[in-house]
Protein backbone atom coordinates (compact mmCIF):
# COMPACT_ATOMS: atom_id res chain seq x y z
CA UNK A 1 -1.64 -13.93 4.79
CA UNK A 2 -2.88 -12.73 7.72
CA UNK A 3 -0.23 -14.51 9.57
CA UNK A 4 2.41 -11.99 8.11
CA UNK A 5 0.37 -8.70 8.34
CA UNK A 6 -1.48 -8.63 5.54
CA UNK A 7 -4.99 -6.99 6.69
CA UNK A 8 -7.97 -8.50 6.56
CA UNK A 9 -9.89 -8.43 3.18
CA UNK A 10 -6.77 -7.44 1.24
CA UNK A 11 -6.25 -11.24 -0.22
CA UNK A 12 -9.12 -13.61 -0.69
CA UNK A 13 -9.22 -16.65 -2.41
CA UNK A 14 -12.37 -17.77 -3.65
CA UNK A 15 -13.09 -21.58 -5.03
CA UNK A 16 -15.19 -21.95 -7.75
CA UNK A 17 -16.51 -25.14 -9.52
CA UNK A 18 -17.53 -23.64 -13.55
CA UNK A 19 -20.37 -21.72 -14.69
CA UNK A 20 -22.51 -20.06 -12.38
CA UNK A 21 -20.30 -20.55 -9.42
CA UNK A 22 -18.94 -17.73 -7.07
CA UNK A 23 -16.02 -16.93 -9.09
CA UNK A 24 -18.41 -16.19 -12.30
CA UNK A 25 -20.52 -13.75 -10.23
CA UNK A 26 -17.55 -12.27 -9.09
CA UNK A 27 -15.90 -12.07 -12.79
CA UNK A 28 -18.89 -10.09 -13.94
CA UNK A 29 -19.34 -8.30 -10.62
CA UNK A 30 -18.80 -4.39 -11.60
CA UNK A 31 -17.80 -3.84 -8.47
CA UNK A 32 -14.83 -6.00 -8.87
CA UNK A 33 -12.14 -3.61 -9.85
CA UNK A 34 -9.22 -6.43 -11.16
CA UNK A 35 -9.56 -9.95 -11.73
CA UNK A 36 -6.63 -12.42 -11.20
CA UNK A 37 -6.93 -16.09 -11.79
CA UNK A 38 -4.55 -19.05 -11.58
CA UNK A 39 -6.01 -22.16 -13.35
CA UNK A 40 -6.62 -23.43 -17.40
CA UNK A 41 -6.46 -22.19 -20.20
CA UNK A 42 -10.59 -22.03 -21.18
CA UNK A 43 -11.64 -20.74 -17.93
CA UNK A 44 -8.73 -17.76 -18.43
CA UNK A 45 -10.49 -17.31 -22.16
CA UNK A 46 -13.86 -16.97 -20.55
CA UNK A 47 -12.68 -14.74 -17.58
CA UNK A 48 -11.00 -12.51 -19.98
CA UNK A 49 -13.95 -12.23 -22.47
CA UNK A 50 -15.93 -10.96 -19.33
CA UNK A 51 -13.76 -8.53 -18.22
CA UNK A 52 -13.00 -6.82 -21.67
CA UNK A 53 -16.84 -6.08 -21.40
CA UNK A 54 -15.53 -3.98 -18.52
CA UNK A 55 -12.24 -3.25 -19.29
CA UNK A 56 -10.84 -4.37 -16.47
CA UNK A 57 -7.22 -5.47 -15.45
CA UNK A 58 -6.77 -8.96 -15.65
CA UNK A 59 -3.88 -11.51 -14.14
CA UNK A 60 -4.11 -15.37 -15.15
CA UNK A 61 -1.58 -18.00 -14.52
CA UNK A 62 -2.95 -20.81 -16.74
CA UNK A 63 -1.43 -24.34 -17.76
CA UNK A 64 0.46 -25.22 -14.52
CA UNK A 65 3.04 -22.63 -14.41
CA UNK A 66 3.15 -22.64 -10.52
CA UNK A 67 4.46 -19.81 -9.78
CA UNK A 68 7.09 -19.07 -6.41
CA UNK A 69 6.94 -15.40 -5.27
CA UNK A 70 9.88 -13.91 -3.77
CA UNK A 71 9.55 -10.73 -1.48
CA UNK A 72 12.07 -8.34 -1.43
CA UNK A 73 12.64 -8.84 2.66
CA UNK A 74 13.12 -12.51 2.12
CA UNK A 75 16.39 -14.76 3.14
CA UNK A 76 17.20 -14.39 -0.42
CA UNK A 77 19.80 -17.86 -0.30
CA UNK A 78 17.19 -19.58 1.40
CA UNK A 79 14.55 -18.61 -1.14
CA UNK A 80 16.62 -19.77 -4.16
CA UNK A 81 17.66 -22.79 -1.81
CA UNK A 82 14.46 -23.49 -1.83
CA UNK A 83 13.32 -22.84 -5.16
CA UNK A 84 16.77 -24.76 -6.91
CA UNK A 85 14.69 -27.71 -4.56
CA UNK A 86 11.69 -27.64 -5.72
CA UNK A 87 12.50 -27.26 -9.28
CA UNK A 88 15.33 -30.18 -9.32
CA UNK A 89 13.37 -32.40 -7.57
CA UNK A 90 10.05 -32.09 -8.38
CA UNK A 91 10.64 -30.85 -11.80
CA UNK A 92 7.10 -30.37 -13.11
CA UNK A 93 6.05 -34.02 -12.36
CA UNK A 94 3.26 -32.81 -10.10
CA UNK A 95 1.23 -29.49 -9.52
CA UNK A 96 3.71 -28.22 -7.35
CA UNK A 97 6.93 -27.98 -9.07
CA UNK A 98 8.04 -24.34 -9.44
CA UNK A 99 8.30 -23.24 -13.06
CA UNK A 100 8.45 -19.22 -13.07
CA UNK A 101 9.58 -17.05 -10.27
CA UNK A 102 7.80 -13.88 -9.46
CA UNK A 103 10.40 -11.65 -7.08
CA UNK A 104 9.64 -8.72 -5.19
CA UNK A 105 12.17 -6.06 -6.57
CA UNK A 106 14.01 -5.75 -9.65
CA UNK A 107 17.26 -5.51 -7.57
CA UNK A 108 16.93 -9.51 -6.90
């Protein structure tokens, strides 16, 4: 992220391995003002039963959706080259494949 300008801070990704792990404290952190999480579907249930307690904004990608995220500045043909790609050829047989597409602008 950095690599494109994104400052420092901005984006983290933190790993966690179930209860009592980093992204648990940082669920029920109330310093943490929104929570997104990519992952399955019971950790999503628990993250969002922790952040109702704060009503807090809340993001999950759960079950493998995978998404690809399209930015408004992008070489659009190249970015649905590339996503026609991904999803013909790797069509959901691993955790990769492409199955929703998140774009930058409603214009695209």
């Amino acid at each position: 992220m950095q690599t494109v300008g994104v400052p420092p801070g901005v984006y983290n990704v933190v790993h966690g391995l179930g209860a009592d792990s980093a992204g648990e404290h940082l669920t029920r952190h109330a310093g943490v003002d929104a929570i997104t999480f990519t992952g399955e579907s019971a950790t999503g249930s628990a993250i969002m039963k922790v952040a109702a307690e704060g009503i807090r904004p809340v993001s999950l990608e759960l079950g493998g959706k995978n998404p690809g995220i399209v930015f408004a500045d992008c070489d659009f043909e190249a970015a649905v080259a590339a996503h026609r790609t991904r999803l013909i050829f790797e069509h959901g047989a691993n955790l990769f494949g492409h199955r929703a597409c998140l774009c930058g602008a409603a214009d695209i």
